[in-house]
C-alpha atoms as a PDB file:
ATOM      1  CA  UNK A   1      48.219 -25.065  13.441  1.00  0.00           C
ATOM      2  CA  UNK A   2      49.357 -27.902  16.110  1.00  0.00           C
ATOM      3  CA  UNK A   3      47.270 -31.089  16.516  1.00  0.00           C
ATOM      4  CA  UNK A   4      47.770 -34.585  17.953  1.00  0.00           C
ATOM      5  CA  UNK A   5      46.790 -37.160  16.446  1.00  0.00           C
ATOM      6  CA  UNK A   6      46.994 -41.171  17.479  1.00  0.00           C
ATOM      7  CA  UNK A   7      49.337 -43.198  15.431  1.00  0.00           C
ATOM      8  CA  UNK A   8      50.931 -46.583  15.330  1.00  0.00           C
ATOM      9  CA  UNK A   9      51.560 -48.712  17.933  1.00  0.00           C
ATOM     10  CA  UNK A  10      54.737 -48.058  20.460  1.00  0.00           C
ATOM     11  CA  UNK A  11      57.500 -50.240  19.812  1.00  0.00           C
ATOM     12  CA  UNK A  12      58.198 -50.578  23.182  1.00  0.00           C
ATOM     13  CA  UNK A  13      55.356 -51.092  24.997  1.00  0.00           C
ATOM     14  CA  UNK A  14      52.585 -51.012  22.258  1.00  0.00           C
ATOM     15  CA  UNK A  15      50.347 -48.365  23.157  1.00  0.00           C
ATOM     16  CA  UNK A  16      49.343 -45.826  20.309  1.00  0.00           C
ATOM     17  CA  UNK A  17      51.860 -43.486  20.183  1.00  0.00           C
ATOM     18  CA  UNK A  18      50.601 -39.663  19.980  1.00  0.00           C
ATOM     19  CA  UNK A  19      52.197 -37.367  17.172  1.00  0.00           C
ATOM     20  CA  UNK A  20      52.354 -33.823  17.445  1.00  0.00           C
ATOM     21  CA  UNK A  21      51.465 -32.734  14.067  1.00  0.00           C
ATOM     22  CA  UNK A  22      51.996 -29.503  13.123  1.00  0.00           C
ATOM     23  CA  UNK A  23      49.451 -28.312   9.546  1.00  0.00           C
ATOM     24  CA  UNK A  24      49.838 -25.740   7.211  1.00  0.00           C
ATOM     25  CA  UNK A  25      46.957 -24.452   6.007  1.00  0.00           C
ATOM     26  CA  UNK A  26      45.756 -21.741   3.040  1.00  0.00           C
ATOM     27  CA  UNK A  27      43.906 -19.017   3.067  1.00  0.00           C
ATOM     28  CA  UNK A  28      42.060 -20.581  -0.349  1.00  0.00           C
ATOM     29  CA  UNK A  29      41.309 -23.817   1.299  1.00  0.00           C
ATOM     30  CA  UNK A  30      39.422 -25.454   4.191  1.00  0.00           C
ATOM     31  CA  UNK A  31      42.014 -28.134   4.845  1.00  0.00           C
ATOM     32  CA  UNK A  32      45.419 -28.389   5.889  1.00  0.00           C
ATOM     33  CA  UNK A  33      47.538 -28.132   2.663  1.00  0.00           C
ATOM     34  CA  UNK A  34      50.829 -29.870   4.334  1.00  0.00           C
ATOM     35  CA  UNK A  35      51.479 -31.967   7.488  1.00  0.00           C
ATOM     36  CA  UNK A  36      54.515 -32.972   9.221  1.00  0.00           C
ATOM     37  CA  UNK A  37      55.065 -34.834  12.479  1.00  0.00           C
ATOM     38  CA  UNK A  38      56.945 -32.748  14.782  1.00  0.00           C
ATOM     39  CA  UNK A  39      57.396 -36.075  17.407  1.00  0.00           C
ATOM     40  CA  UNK A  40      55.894 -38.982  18.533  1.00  0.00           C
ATOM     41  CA  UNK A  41      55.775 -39.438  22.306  1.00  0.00           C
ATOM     42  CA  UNK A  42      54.582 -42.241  24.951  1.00  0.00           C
ATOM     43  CA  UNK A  43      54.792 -41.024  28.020  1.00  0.00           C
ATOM     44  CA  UNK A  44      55.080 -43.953  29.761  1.00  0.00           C
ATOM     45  CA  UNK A  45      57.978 -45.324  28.147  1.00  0.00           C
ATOM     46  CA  UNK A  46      59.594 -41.717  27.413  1.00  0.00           C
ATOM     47  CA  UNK A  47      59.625 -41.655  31.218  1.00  0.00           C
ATOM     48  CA  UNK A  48      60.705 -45.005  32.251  1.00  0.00           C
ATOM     49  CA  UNK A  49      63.280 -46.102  29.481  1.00  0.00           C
ATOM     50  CA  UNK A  50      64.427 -42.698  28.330  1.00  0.00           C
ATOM     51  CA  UNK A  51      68.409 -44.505  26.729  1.00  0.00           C
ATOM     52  CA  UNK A  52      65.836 -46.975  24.782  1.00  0.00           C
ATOM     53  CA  UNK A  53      63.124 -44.580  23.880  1.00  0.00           C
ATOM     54  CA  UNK A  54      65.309 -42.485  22.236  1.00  0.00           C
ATOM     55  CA  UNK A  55      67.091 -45.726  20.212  1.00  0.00           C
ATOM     56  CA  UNK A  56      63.624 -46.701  19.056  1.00  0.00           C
ATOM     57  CA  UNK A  57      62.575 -43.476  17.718  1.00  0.00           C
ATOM     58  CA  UNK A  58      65.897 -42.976  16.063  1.00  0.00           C
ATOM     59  CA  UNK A  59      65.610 -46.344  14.261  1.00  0.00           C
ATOM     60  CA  UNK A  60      61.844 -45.662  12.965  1.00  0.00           C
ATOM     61  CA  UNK A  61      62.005 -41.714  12.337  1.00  0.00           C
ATOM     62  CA  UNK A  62      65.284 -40.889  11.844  1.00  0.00           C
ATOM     63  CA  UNK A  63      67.466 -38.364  13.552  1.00  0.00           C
ATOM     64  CA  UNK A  64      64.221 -35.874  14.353  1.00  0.00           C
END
């Protein structure tokens, strides 16, 4: 199941950031059973510094 969720501020122009989060869940249980962020996005500063967006989000998360 996909969700978004609000996270920590945007290095860039410190809005919350919204994560795509994508849940497993099981049969057995009523909550998700694993989570992982598929991406953070701001779509202001995705859109209007794309070079430095993508530096940021490198240096916090990694190569996803």
């Amino acid at each position: 199941m996909n969700t978004t969720r609000y996270g920590e501020p945007c290095p860039l122009c410190h809005a919350p950031l919204l994560l795509d989060v994508l849940q497993a869940r099981s049969a057995q249980s009523d909550f998700p059973v694993a989570e992982r962020v598929t991406g953070p996005r701001a779509s202001g500063c995705q859109a209007a510094w794309p070079a430095q967006w993508v530096e940021v989000m490198r240096d916090h998360y990694g190569d996803s």
